[in-house]
Protein backbone atom coordinates (compact mmCIF):
# COMPACT_ATOMS: atom_id res chain seq x y z
CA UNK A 1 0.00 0.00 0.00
CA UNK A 2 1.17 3.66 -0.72
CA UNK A 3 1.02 6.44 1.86
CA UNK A 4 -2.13 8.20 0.31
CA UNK A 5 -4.03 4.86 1.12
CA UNK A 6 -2.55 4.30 4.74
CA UNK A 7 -4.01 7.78 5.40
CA UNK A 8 -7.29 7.57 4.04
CA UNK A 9 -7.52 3.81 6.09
CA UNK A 10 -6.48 5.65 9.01
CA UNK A 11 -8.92 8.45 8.39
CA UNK A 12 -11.75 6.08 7.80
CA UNK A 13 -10.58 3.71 11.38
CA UNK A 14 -10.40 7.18 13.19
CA UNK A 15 -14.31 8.63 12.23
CA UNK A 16 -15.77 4.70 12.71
CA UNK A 17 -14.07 4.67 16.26
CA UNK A 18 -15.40 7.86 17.36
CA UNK A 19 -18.68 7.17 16.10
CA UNK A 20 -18.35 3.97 18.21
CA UNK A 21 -17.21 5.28 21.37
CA UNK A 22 -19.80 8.52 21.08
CA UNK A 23 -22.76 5.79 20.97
CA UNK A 24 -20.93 3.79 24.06
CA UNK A 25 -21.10 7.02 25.84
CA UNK A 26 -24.24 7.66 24.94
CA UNK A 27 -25.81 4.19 26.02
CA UNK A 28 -24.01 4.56 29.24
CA UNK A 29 -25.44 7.56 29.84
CA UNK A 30 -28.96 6.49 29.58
CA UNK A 31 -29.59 9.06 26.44
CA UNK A 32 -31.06 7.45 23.36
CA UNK A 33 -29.23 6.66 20.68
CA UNK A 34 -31.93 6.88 17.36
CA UNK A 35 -32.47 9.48 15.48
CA UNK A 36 -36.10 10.01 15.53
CA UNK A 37 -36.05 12.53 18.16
CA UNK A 38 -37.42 10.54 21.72
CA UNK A 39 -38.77 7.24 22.01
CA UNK A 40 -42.60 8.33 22.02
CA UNK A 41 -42.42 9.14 18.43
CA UNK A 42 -40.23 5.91 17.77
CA UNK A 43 -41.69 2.96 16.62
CA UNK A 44 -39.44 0.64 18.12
CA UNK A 45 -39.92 2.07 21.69
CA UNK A 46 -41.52 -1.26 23.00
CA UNK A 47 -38.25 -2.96 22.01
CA UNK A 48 -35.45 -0.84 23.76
CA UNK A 49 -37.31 -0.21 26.37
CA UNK A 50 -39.71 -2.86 27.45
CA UNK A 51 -41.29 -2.36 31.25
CA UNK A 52 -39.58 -3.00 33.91
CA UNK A 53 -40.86 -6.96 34.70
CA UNK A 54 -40.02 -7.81 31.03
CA UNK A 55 -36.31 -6.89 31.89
């Protein structure tokens, strides 16, 4: 591999592991991490977050 392409990997491996580590803080944290806005508008929201006995 040439330089130009060892950069561009390690570009590319740089954004995709701070895109992974934002949404690991981000689960820690309790926030939610879709894009819809909340989970009331989120179709989904009985998946993620079932009540409390289901858990």
């Amino acid at each position: 591999m040439n330089t130009p392409t060892i950069i561009v990997l390690a570009v590319v491996v740089l954004v995709f592991a701070a895109i992974v580590v934002n949404e690991i803080r981000k689960k820690k944290a309790g926030k939610s991490s879709c894009s819809c806005g909340g989970c009331s508008g989120c179709g989904m929201k009985g998946q993620c977050h079932g009540t409390p006995e289901e858990k």
